[in-house]
N, C-alpha and C. Protein backbone atom coordinates (compact mmCIF):
# COMPACT_ATOMS: atom_id res chain seq x y z
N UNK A 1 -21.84 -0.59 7.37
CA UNK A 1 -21.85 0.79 6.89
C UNK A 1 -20.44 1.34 6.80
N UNK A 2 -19.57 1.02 7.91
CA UNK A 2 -18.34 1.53 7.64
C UNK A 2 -17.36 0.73 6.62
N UNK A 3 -17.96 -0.39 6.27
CA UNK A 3 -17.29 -0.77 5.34
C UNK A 3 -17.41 -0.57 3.75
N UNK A 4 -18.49 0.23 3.76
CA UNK A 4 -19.41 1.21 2.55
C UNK A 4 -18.49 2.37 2.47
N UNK A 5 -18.33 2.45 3.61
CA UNK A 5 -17.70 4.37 3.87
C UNK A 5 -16.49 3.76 2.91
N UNK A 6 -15.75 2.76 3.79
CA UNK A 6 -13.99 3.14 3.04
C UNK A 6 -13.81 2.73 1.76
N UNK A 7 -14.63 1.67 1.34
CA UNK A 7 -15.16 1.29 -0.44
C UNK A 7 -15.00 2.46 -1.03
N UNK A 8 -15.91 3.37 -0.62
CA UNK A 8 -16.41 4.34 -1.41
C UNK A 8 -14.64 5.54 -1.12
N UNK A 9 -14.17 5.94 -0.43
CA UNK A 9 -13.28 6.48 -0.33
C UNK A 9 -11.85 6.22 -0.89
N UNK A 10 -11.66 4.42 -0.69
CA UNK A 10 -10.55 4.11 -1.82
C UNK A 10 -10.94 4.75 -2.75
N UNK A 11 -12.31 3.87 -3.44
CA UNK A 11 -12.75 4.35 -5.21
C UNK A 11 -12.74 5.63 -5.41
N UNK A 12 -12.68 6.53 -4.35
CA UNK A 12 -12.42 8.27 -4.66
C UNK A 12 -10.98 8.70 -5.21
N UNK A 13 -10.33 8.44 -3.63
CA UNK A 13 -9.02 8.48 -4.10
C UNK A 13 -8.09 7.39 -5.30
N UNK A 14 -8.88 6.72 -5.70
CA UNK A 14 -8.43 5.85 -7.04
C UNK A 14 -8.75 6.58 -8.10
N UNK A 15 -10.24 6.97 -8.26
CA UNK A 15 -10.12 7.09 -9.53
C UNK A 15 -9.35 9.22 -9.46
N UNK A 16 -9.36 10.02 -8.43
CA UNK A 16 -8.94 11.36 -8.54
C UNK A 16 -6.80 10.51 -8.82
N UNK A 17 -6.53 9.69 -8.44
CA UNK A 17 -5.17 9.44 -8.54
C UNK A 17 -4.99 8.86 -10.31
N UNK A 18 -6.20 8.28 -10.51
CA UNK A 18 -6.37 7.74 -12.12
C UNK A 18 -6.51 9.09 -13.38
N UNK A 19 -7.61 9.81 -12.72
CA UNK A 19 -8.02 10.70 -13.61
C UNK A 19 -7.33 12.28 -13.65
N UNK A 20 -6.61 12.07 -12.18
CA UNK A 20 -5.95 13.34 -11.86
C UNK A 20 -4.52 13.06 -12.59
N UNK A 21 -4.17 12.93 -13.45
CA UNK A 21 -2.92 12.30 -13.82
C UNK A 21 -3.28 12.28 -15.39
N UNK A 22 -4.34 11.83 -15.68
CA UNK A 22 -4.89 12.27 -17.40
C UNK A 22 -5.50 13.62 -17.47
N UNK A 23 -5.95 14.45 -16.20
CA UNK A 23 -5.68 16.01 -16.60
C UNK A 23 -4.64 16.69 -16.57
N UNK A 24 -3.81 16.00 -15.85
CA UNK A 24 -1.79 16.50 -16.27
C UNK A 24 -1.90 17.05 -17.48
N UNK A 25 -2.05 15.44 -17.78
CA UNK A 25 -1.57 15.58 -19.63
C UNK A 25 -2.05 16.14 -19.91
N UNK A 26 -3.47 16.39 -20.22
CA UNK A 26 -4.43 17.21 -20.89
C UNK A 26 -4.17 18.50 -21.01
N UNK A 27 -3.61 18.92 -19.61
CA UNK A 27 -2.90 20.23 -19.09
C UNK A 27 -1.61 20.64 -20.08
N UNK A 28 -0.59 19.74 -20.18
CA UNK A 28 0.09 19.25 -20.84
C UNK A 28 0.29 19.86 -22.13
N UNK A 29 -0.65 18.92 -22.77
CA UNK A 29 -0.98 18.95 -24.19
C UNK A 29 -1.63 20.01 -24.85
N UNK A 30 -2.62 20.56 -23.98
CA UNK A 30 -2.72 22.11 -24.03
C UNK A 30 -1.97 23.20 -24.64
N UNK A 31 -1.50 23.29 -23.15
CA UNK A 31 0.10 24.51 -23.59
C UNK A 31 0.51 24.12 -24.65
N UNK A 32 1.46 23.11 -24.92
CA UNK A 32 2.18 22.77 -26.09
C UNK A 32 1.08 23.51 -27.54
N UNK A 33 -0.05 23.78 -27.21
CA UNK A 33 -0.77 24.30 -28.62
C UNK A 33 -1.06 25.76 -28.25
N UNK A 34 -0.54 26.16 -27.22
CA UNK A 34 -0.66 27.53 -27.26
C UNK A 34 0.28 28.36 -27.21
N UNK A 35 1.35 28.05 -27.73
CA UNK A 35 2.70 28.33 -28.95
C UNK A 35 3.42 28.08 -29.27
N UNK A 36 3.88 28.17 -30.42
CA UNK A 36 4.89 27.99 -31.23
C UNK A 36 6.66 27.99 -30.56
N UNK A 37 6.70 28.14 -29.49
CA UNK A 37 8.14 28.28 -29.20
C UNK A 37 8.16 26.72 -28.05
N UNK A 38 6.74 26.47 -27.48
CA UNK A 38 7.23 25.03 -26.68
C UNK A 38 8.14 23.99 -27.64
N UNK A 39 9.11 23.72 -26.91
CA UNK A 39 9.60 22.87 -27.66
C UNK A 39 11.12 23.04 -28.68
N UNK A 40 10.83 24.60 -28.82
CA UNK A 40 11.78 25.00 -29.60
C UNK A 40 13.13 25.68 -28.97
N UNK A 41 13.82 26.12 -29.12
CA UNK A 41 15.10 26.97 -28.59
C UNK A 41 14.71 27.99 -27.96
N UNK A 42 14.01 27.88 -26.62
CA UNK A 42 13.84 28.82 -25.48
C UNK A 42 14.69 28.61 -24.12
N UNK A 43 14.01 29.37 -23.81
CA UNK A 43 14.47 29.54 -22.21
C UNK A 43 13.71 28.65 -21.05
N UNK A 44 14.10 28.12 -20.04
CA UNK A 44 13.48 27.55 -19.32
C UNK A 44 12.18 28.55 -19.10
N UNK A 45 11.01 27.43 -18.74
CA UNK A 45 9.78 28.09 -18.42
C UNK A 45 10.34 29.09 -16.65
N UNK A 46 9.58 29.83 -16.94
CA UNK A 46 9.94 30.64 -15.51
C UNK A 46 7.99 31.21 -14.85
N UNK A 47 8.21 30.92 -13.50
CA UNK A 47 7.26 30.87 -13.28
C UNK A 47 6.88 32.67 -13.19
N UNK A 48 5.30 32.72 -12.87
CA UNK A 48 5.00 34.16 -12.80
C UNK A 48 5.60 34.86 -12.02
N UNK A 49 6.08 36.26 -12.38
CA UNK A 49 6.76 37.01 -11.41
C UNK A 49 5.96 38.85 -11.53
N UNK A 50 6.04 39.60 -11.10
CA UNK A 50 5.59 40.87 -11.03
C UNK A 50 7.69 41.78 -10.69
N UNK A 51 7.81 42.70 -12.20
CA UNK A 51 9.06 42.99 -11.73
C UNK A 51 8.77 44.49 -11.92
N UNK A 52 9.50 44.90 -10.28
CA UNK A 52 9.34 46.05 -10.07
C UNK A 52 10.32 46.97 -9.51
N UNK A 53 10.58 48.16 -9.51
CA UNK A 53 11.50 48.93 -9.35
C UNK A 53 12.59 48.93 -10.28
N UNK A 54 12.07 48.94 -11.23
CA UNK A 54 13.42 48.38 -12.59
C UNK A 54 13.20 50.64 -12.76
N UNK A 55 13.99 50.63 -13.70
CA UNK A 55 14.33 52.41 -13.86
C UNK A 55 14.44 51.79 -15.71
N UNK A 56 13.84 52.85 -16.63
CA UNK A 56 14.00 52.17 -17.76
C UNK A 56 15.60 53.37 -18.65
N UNK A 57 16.13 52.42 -18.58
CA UNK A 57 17.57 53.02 -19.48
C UNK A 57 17.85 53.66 -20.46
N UNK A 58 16.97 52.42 -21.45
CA UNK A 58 17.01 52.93 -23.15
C UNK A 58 16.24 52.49 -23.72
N UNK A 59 15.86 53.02 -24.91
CA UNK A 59 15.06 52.48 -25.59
C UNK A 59 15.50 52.29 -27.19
N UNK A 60 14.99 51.25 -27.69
CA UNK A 60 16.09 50.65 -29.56
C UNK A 60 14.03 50.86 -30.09
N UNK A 61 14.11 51.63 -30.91
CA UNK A 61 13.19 51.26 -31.54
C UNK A 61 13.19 50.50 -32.78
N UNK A 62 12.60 49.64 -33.71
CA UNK A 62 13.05 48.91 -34.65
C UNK A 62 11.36 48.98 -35.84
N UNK A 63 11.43 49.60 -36.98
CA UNK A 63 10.07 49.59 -37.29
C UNK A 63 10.09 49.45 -39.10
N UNK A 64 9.19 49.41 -40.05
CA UNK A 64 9.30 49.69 -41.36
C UNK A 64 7.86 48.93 -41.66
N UNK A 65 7.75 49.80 -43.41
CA UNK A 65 6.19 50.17 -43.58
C UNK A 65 6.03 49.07 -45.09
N UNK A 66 7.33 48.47 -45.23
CA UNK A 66 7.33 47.18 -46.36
C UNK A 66 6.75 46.16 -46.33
N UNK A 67 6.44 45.12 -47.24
CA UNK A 67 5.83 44.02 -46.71
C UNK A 67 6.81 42.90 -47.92
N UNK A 68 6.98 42.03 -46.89
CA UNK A 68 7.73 41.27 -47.09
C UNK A 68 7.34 39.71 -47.17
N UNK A 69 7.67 39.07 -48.05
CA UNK A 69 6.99 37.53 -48.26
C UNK A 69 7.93 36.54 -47.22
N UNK A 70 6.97 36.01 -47.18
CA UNK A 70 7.67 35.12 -45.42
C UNK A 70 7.51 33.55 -45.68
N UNK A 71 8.22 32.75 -45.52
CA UNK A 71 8.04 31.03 -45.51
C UNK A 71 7.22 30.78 -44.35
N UNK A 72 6.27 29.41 -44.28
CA UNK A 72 6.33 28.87 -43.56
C UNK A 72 7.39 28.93 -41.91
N UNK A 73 6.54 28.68 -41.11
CA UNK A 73 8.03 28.40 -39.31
C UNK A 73 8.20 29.95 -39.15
N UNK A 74 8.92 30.33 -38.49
CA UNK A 74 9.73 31.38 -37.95
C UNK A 74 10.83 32.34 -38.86
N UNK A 75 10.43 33.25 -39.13
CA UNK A 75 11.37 33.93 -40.06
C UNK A 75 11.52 35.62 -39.32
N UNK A 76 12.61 36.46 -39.67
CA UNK A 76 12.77 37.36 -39.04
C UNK A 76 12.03 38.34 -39.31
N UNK A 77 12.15 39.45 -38.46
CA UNK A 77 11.23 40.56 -38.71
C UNK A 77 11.93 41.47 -38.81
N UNK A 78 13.01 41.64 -38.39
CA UNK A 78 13.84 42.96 -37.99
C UNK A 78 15.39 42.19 -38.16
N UNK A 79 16.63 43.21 -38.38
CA UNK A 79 17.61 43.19 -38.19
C UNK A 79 17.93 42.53 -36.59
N UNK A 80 19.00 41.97 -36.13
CA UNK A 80 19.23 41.96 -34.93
C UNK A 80 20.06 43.10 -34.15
N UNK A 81 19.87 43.53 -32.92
CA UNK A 81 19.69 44.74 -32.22
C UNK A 81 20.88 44.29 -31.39
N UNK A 82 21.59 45.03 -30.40
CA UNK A 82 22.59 44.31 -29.81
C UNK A 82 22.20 45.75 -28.70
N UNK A 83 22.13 45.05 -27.36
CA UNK A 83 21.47 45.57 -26.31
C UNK A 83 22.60 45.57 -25.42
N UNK A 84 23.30 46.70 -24.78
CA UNK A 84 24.45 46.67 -23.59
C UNK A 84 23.18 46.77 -22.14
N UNK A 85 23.55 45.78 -21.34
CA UNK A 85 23.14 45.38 -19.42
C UNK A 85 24.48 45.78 -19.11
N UNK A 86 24.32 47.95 -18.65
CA UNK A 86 25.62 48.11 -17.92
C UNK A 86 25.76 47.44 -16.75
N UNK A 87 27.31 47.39 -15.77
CA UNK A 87 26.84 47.12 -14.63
C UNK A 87 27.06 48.35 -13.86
N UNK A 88 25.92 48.01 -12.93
CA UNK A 88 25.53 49.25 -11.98
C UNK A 88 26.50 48.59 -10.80
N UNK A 89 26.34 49.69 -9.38
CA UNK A 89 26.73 49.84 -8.45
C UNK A 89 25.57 49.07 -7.56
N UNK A 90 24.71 48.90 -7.73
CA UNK A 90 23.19 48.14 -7.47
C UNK A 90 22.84 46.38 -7.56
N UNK A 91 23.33 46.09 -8.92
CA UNK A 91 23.16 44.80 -9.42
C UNK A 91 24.29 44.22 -10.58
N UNK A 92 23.92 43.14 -10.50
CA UNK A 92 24.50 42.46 -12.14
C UNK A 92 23.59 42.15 -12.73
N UNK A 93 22.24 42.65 -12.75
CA UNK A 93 21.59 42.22 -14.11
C UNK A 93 20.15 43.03 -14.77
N UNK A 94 20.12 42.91 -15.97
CA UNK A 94 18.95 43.76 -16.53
C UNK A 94 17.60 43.09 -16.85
N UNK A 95 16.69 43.95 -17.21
CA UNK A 95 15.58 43.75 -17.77
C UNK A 95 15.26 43.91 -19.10
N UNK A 96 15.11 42.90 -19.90
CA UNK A 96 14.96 43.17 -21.40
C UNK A 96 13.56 42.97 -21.79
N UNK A 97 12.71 44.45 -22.47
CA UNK A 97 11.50 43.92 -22.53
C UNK A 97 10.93 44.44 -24.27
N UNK A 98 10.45 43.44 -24.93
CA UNK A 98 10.28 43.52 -26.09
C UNK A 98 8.54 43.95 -26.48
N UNK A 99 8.33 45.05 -27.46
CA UNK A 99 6.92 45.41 -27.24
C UNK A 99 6.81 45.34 -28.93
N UNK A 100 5.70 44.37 -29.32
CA UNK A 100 5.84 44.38 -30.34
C UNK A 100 4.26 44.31 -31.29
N UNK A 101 4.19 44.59 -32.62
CA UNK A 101 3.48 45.11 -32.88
C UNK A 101 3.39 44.89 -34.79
N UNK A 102 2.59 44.07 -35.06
CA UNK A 102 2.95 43.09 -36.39
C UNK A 102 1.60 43.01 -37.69
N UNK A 103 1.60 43.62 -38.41
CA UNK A 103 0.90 43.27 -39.81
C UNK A 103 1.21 42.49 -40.33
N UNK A 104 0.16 41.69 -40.71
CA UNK A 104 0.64 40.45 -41.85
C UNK A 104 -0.99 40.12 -42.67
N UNK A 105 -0.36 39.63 -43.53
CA UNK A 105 -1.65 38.98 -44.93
C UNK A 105 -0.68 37.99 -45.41
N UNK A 106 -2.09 37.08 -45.49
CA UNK A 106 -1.78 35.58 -46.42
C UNK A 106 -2.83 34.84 -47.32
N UNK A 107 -2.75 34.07 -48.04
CA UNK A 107 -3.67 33.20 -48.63
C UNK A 107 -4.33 31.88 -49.06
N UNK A 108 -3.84 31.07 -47.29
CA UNK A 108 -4.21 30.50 -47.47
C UNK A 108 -4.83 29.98 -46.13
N UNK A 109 -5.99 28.54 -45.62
CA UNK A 109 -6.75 28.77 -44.61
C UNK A 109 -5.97 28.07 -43.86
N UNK A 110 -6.09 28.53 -42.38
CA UNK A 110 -5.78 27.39 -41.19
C UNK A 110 -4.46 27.68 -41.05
N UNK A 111 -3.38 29.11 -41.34
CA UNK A 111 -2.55 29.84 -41.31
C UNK A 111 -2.56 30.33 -39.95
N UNK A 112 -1.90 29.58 -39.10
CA UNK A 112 -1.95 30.33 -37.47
C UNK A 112 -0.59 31.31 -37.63
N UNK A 113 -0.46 32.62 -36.50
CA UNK A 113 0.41 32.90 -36.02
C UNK A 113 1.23 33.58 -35.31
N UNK A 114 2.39 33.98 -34.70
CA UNK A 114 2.30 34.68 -34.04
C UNK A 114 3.75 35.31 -34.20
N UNK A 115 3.94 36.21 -32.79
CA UNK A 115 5.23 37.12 -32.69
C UNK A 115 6.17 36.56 -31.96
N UNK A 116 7.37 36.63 -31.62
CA UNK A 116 7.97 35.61 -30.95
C UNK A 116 9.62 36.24 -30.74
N UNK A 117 9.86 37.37 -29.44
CA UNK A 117 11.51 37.51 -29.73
C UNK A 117 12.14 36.18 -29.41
N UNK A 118 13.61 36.61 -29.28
CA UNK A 118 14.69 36.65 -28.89
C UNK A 118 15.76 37.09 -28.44
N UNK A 119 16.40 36.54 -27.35
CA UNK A 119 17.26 36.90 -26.58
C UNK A 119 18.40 35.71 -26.69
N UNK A 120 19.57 36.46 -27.62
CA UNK A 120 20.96 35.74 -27.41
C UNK A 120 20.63 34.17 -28.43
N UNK A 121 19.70 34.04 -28.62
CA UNK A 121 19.36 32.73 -29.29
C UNK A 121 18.10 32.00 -29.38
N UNK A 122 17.90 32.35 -27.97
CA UNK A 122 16.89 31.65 -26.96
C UNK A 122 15.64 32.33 -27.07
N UNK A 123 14.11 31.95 -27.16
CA UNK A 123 12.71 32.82 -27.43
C UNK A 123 12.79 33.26 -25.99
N UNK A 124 12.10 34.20 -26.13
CA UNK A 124 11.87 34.76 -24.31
C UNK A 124 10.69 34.03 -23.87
N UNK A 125 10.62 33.41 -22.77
CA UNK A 125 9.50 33.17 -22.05
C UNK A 125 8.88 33.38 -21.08
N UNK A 126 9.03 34.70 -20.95
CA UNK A 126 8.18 35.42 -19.72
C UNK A 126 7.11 36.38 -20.22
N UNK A 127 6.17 36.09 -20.92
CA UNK A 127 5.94 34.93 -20.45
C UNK A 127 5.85 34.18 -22.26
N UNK A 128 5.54 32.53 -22.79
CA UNK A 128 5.78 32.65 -24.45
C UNK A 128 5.25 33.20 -25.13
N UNK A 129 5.37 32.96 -26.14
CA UNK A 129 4.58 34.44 -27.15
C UNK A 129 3.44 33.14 -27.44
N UNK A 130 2.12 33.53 -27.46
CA UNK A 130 0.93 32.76 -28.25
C UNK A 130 0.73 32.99 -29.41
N UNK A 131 -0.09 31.80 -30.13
CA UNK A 131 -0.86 32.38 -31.35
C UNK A 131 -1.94 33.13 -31.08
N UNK A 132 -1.24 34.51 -31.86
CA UNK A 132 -2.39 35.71 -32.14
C UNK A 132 -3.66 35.61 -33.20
N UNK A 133 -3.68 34.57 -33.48
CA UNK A 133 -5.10 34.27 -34.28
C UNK A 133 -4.59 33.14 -35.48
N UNK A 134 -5.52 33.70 -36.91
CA UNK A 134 -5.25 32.47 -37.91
C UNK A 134 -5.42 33.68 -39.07
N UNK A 135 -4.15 34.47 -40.01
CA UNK A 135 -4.12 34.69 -40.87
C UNK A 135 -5.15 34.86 -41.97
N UNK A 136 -5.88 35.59 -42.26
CA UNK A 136 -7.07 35.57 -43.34
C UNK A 136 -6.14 35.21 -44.78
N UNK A 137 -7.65 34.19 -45.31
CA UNK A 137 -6.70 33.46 -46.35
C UNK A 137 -7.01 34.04 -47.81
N UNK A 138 -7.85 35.33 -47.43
CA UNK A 138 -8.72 36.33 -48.95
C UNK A 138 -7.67 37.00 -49.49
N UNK A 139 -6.23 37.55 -48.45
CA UNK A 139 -5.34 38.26 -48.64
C UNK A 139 -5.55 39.53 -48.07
N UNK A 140 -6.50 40.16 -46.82
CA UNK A 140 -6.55 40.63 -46.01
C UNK A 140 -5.63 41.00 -45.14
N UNK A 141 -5.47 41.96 -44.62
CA UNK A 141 -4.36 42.10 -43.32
C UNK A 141 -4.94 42.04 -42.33
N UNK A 142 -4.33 41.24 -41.12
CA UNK A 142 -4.60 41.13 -39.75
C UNK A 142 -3.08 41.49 -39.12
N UNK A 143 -3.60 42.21 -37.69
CA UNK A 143 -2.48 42.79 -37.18
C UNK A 143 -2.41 42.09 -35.45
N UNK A 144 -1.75 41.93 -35.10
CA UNK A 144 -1.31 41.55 -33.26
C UNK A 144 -0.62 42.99 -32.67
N UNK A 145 -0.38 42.13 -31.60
CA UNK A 145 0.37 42.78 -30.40
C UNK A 145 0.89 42.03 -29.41
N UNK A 146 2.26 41.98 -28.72
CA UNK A 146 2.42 40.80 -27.59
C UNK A 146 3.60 41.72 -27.06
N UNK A 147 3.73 41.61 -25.86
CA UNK A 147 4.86 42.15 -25.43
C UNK A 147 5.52 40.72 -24.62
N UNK A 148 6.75 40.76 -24.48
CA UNK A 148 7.45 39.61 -23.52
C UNK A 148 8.51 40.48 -22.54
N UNK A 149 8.99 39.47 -21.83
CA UNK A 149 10.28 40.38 -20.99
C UNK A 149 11.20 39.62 -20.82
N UNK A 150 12.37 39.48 -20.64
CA UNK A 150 13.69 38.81 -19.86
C UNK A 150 14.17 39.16 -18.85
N UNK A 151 14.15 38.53 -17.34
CA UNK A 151 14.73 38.91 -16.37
C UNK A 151 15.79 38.44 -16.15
N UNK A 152 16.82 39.17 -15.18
CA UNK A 152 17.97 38.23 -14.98
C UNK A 152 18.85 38.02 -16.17
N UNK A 153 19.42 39.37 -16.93
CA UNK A 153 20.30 39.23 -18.11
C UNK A 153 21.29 39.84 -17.27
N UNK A 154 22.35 39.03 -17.82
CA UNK A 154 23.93 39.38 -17.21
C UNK A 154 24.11 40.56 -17.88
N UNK A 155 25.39 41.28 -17.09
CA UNK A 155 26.48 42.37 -17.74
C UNK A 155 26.59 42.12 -18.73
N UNK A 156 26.39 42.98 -19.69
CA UNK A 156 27.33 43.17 -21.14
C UNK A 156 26.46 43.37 -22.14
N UNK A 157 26.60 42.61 -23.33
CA UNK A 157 26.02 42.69 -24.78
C UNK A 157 25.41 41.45 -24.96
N UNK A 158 24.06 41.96 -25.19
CA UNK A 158 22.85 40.94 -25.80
C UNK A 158 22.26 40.79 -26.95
N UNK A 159 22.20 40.31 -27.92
CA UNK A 159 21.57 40.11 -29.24
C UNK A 159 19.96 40.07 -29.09
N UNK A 160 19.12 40.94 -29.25
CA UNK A 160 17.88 40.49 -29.58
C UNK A 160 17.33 40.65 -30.51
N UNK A 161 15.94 39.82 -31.56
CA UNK A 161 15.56 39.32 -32.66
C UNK A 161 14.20 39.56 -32.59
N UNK A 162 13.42 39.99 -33.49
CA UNK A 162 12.22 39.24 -33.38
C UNK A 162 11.71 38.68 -34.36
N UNK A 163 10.91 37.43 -34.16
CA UNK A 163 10.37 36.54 -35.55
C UNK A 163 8.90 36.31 -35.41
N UNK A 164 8.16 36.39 -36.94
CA UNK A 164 7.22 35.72 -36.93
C UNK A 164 7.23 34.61 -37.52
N UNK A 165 6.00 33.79 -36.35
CA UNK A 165 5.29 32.41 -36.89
C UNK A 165 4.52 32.07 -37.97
N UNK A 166 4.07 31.46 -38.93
CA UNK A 166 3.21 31.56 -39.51
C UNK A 166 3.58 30.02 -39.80
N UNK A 167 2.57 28.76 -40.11
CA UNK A 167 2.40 27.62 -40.40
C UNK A 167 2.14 27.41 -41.99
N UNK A 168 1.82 28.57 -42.41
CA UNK A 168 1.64 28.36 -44.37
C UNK A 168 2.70 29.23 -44.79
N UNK A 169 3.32 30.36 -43.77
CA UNK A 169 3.97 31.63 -44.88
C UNK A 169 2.42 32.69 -45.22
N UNK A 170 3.41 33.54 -46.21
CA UNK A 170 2.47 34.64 -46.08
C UNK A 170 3.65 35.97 -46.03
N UNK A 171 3.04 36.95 -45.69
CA UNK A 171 3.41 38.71 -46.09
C UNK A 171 3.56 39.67 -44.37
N UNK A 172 5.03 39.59 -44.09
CA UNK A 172 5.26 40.44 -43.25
C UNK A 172 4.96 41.84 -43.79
N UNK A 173 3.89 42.92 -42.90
CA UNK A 173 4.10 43.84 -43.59
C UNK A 173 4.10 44.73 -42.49
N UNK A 174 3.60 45.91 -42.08
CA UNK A 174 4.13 46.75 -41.07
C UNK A 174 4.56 46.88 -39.99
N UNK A 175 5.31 46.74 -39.37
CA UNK A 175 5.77 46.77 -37.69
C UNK A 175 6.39 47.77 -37.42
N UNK A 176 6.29 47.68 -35.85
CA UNK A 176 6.79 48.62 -34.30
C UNK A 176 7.22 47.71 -33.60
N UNK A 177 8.18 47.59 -33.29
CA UNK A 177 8.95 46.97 -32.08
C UNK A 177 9.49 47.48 -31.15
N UNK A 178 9.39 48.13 -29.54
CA UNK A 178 9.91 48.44 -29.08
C UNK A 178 10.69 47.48 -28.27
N UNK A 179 11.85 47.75 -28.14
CA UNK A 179 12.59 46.93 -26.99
C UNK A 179 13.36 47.75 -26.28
N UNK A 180 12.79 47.67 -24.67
CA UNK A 180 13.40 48.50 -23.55
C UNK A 180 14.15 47.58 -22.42
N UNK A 181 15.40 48.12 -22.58
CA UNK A 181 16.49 47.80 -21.28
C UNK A 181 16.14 48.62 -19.71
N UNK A 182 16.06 47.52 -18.76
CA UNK A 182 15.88 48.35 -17.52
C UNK A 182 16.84 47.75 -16.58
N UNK A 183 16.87 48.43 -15.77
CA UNK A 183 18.09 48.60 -14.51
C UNK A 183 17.54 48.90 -13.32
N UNK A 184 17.95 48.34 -11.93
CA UNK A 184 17.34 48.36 -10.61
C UNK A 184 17.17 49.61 -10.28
C-alpha cells in the first residue's frame, strides 16, 4: 500500500511539474493577445501598485471633433505634449497619468483596437493599454476609454503621445485626452 501511496504522488508531482509549465505558456501566450504594445517599445512590465498621496499639479488637455483616416499599427492621435516633473522639496519624481477617450469607424471585419500613450518613447505600462473591442466594419462608430499612469518620472521635461491601434486602419474621429501630472 505504501508503495501505491508514493507511485501515485511522484505521478502527481510529475505530471503538476509537466503540466504546470504548459500553463506558463498558456499564461504567456495569453497576455501577449491582450495588447498591442507586448513586445513593442515599452516600459518594463511593473507589477500592481495602488499610488497614493500624489497632489495633482496640472492638467494638458488635448481634444478635436475631426476625423481622420488612419493606417493600419499605431498612428498618432494628438500632437506631442511636453510635460515639466518640477522638483519638489519632497521628492524627485512625478506621476504621469493619461485619461483617454477615442472615436473611431472602419470598414473592414476582424479590425481590433485600441488606445495606447506614451511616455518619452516608451508605451506606458501601468498598467498596458488592451484591445477595446473590434472596429465595426458597416462604417459605424465605436468609441473606448482607458486610462494608464507612469510612476517614477524623473525631474524635468517629458514628451507624451497618444496612439491608436488598429490592425486594418480606419477613421480617427473624436477625442478627449486628459493627461495629469502629480507630485507627492
Amino acid at each position: 500500500m505504501k508503495s501505491k501511496r508514493s507511485i501515485v504522488i511522484v505521478s502527481v508531482v510529475f505530471a503538476l511539474a509537466t503540466f504546470g509549465t504548459g500553463a506558463a505558456v498558456g499564461v504567456s501566450a495569453s497576455r501577449r493577445a491582450n495588447s498591442p504594445t507586448i513586445g513593442a517599445a515599452s516600459d518594463a512590465v511593473v507589477p500592481a501598485s495602488v499610488t497614493s498621496k500624489r497632489k495633482l499639479k496640472r492638467n494638458f488637455i488635448s481634444q478635436d471633433s475631426g476625423s481622420v483616416a488612419v493606417a493600419a499599427g499605431f498612428q498618432p492621435v494628438d500632437a506631442p505634449t511636453t510635460i515639466n516633473c518640477p522638483s519638489t522639496p519632497y521628492t524627485s519624481t512625478c506621476t504621469i497619468e493619461a485619461e483617454q477617450h477615442l472615436q473611431v469607424k472602419g470598414s473592414t471585419a476582424g479590425n481590433s483596437w485600441a488606445i495606447c500613450t506614451q511616455v518619452d518613447g516608451g508605451f506606458m505600462a501601468e498598467p498596458n493599454c488592451p484591445f477595446l473591442g473590434v472596429v465595426p466594419s458597416d462604417g459605424t462608430f465605436t468609441f473606448g476609454s482607458f486610462a494608464q499612469t507612469k510612476t517614477g518620472v524623473s525631474v524635468g521635461d517629458h514628451t507624451v503621445q497618444t496612439f491608436v491601434y488598429t490592425a486594418n486602419g480606419g477613421a480617427r474621429d473624436i477625442y478627449e485626452i486628459a493627461y495629469r501630472l502629480y507630485v507627492p
